[in-house]
Protein backbone atom coordinates (compact mmCIF):
# COMPACT_ATOMS: atom_id res chain seq x y z
CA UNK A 1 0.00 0.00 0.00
CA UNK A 2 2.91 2.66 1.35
CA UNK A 3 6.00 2.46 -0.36
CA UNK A 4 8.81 5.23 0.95
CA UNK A 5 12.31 5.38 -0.46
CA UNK A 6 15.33 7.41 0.61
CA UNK A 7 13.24 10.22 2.48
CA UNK A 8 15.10 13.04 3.79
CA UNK A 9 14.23 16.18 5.79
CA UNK A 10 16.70 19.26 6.52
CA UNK A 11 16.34 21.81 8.59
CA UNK A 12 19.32 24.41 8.12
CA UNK A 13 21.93 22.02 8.78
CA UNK A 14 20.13 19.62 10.53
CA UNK A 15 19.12 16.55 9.28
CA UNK A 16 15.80 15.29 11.03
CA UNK A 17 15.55 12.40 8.58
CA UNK A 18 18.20 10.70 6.97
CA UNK A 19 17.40 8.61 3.84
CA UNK A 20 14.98 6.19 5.22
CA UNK A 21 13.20 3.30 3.37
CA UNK A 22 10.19 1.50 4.83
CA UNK A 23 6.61 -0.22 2.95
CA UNK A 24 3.42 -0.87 4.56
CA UNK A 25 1.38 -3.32 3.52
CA UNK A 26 -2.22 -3.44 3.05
CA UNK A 27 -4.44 -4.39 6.55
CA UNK A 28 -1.09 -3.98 8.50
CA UNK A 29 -0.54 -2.11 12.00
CA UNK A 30 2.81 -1.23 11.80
CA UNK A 31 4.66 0.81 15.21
CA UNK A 32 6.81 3.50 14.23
CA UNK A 33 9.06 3.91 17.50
CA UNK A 34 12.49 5.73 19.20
CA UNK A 35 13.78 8.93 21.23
CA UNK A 36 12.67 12.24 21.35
CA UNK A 37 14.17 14.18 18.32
CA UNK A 38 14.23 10.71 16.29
CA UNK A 39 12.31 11.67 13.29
CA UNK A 40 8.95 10.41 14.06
CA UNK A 41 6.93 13.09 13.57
CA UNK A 42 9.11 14.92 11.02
CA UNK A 43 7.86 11.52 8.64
CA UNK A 44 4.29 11.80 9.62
CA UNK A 45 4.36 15.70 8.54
CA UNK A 46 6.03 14.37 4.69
CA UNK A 47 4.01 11.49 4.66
CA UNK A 48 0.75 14.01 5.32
CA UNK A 49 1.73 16.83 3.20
CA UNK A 50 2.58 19.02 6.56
CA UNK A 51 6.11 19.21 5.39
CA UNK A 52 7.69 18.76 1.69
CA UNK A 53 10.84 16.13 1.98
CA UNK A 54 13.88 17.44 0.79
CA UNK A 55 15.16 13.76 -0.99
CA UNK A 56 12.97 10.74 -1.83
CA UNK A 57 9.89 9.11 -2.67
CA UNK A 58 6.34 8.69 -1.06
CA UNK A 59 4.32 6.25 -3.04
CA UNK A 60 0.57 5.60 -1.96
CA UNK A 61 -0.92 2.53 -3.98
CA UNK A 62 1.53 3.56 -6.53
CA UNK A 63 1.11 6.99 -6.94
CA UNK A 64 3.62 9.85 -6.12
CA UNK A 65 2.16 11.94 -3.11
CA UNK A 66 5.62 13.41 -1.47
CA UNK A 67 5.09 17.13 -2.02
CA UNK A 68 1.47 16.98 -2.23
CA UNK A 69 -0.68 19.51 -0.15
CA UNK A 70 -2.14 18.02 3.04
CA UNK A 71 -5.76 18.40 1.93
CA UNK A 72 -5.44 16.28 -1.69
CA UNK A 73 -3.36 14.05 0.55
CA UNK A 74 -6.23 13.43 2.92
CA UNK A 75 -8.67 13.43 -0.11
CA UNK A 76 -6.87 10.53 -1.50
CA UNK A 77 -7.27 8.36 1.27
CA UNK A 78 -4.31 9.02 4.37
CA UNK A 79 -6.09 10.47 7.59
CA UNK A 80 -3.84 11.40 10.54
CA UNK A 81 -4.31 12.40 14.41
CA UNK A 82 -2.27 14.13 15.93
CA UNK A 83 -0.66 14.57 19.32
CA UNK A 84 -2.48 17.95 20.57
CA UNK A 85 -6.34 17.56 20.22
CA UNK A 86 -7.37 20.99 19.04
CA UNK A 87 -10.77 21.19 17.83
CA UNK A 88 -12.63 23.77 17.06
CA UNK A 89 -14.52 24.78 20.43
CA UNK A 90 -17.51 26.72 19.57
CA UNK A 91 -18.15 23.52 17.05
CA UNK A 92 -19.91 21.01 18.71
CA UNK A 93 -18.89 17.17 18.70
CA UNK A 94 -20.19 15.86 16.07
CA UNK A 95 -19.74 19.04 13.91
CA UNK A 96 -15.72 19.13 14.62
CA UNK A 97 -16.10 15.67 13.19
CA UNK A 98 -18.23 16.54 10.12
CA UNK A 99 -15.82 19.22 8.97
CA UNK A 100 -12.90 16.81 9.24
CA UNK A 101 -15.22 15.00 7.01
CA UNK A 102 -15.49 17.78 3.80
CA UNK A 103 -11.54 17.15 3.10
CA UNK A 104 -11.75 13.30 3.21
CA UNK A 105 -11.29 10.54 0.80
CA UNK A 106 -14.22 11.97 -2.01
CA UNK A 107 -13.00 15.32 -2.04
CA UNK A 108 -14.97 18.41 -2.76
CA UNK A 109 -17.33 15.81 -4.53
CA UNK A 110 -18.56 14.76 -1.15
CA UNK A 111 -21.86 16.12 0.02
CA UNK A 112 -23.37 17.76 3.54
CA UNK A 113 -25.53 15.28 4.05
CA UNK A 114 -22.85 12.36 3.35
CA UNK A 115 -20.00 13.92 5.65
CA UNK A 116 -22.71 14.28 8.72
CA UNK A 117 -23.09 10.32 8.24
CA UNK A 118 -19.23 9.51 8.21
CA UNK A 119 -19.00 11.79 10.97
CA UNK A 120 -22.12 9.95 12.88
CA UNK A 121 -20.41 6.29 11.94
CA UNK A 122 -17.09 7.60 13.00
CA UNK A 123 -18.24 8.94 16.58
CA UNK A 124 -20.19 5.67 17.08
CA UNK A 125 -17.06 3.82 16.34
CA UNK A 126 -15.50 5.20 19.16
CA UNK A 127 -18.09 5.58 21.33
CA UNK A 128 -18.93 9.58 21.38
CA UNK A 129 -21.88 11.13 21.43
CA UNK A 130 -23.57 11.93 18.09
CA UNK A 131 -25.98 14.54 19.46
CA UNK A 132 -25.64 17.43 17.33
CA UNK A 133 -25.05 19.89 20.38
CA UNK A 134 -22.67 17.71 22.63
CA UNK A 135 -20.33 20.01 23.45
CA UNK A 136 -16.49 19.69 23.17
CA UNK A 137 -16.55 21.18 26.56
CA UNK A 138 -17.15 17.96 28.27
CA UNK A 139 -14.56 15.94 26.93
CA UNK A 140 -11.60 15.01 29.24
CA UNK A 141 -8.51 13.90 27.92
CA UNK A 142 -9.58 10.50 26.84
CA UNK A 143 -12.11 11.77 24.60
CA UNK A 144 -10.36 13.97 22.93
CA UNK A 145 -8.03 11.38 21.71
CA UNK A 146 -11.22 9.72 20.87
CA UNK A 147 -12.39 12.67 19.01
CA UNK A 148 -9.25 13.44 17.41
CA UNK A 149 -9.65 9.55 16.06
CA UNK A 150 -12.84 9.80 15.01
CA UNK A 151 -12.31 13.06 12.69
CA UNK A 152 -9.40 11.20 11.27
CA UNK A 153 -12.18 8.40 10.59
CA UNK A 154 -14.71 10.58 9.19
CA UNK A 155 -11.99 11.23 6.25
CA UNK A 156 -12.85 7.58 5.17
CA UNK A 157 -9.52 6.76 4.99
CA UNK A 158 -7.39 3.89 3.42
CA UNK A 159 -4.14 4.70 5.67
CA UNK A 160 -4.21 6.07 9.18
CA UNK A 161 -1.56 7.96 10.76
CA UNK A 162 -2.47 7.34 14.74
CA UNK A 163 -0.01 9.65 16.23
CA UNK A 164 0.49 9.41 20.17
CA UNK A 165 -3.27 8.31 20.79
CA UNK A 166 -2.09 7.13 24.36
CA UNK A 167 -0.55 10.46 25.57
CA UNK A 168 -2.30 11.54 28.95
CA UNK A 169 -4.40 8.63 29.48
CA UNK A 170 -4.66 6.21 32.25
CA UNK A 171 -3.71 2.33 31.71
CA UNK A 172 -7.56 1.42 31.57
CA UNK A 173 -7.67 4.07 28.66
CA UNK A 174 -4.68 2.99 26.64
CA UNK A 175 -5.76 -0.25 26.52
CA UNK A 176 -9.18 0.60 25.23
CA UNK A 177 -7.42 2.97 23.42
CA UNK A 178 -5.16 0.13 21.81
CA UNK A 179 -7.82 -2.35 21.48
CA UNK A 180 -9.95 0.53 19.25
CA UNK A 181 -7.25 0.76 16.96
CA UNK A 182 -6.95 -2.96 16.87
CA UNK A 183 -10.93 -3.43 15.89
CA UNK A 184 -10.39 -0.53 13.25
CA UNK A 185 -8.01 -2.45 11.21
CA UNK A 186 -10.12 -5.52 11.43
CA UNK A 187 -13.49 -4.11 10.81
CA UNK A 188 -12.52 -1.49 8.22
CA UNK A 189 -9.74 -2.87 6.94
CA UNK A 190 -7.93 0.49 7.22
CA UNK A 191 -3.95 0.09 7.40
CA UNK A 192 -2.16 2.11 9.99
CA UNK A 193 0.84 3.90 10.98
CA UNK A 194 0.91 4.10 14.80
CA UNK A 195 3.35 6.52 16.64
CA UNK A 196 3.58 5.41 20.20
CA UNK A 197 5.69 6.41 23.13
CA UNK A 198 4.15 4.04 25.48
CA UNK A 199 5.36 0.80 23.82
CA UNK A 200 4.55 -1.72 26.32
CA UNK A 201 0.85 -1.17 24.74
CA UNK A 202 1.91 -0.74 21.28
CA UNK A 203 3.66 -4.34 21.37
CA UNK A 204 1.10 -6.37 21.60
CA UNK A 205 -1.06 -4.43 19.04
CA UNK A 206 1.39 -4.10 16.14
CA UNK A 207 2.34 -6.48 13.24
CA UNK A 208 5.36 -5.03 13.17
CA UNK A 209 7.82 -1.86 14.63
CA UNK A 210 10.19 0.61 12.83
CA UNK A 211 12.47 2.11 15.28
CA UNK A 212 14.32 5.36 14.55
CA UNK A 213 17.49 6.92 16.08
CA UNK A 214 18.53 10.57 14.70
CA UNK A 215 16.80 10.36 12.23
CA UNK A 216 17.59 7.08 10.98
CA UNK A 217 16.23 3.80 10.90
CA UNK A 218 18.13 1.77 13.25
CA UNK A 219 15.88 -1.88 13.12
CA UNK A 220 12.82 -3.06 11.63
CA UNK A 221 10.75 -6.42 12.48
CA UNK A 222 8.32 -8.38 14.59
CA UNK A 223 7.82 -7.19 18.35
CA UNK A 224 9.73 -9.57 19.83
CA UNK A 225 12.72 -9.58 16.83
CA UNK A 226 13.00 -5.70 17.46
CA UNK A 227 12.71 -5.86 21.01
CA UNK A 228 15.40 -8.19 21.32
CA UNK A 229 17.75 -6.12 18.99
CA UNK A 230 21.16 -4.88 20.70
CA UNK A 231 20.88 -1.20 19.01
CA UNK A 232 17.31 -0.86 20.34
CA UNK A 233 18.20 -1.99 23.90
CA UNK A 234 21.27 0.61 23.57
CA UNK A 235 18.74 3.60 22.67
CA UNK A 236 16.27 2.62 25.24
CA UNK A 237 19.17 1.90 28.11
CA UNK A 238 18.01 3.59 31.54
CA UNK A 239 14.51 3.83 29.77
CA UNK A 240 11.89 1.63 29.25
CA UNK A 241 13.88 -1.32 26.71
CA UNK A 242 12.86 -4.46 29.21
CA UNK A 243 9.48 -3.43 29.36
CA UNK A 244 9.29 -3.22 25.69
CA UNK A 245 11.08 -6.54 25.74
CA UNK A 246 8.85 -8.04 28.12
CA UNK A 247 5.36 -6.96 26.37
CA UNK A 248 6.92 -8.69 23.12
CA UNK A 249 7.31 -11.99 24.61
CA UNK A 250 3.92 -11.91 25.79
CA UNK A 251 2.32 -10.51 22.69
């Protein structure tokens, strides 16, 4: 489905991202892991149209999409989250969603009527309320992550960019959390990209992790193969790298 070759990002005369190659495949959950300042985000921004890469190639069922604007991005199927919920406060709920909904997969093509329903189907999915004047107000920090998912899910998406959906939530949460994006990929089929720093969840969800270091990618493989990788236990020394190890073996 995803197919990225040699991407690179500068800033000045630093390099964020440093020639990296990776491929998705179609239904997959695939972990996209490593340090503050590793490049995580920096690919999200190319692979969503946030940033333009400065080398390489971004190629989304075979087309060419590194350069693109965000908004034909997202209208050609890749929806993303991101860390910060933001929405639009004097929207309510289900109209943040709807909005979301207008730059989806369909385009400009898509009507009122039909972005209200993906926005109803998308707040069901993830269990928010689709009353037309439930207020953003009431959401704590787990359901903004929710809603922040479910705008990303209006967009009808093919490819989902789940960035840090378990930031500020308690370990009930991130498990439901988890466990959502789980039963997204196997009821709608919708491939994702998860950025995670809490790993010991992201383990047992994932088909398989990318790990990053400085910008490059430093291993790449099942949970438990990446887990029990010497450069990955080196980056994550005096962190968290035997509780990633541990949640491996048991996924």
């Amino acid at each position: 489905m995803l197919a990225v070759q040699g991407l690179t990002k500068k800033f000045g005369g630093f390099t964020a991202v440093d020639n990296v190659d990776f491929s998705v495949e179609k239904g997959e959950i695939v972990g996209l892991i490593g340090p503050n300042g590793s490049g995580k985000s920096t690919i999200f921004n190319m692979l969503s149209g946030n940033l333009p890469p400065n080398a390489g190639s971004i190629k989304l069922q075979g087309r060419e999409i590194a350069g693109l604007a965000p908004n034909v991005i997202c209208g050609i199927g890749v929806g993303r989250t991101f860390q910060i919920p933001r929405p639009f406060k004097r929207l309510s709920i289900l109209e943040n969603a709807a909005l979301a909904g207008f730059y989806g997969h369909g385009g400009s093509g898509i009507s009122k009527s039909q972005a209200w329903r993906n926005a109803e189907e998308a707040l069901s999915l993830v269990g928010l309320p689709t009353d037309a004047k439930a207020s953003v107000d009431t959401l704590g920090a787990a359901g903004l992550k929710k809603l922040e998912l479910a705008k990303a899910l209006a967009t009808k998406p093919n490819l989902l960019l789940a960035d840090e959906s378990l930031g500020g939530l308690d370990h009930s949460e991130m498990d439901q959390a988890a466990e959502m994006l789980g039963s997204i990929r196997n009821e709608l089929g919708i491939t994702i990209i998860w950025v995670e720093h809490i790993m010991g969840v992201l383990m047992k969800v994932v088909d398989r992790v990318m790990v990053l270091d400085h910008g490059e990618k430093i291993s790449e493989g099942k949970p438990h193969e990446v887990a029990a990788d010497k450069k990955v236990i080196e980056v994550y020394l005096g962190t968290d790298a035997e509780e990633t190890a541990a949640a491996a073996v048991r996924a």
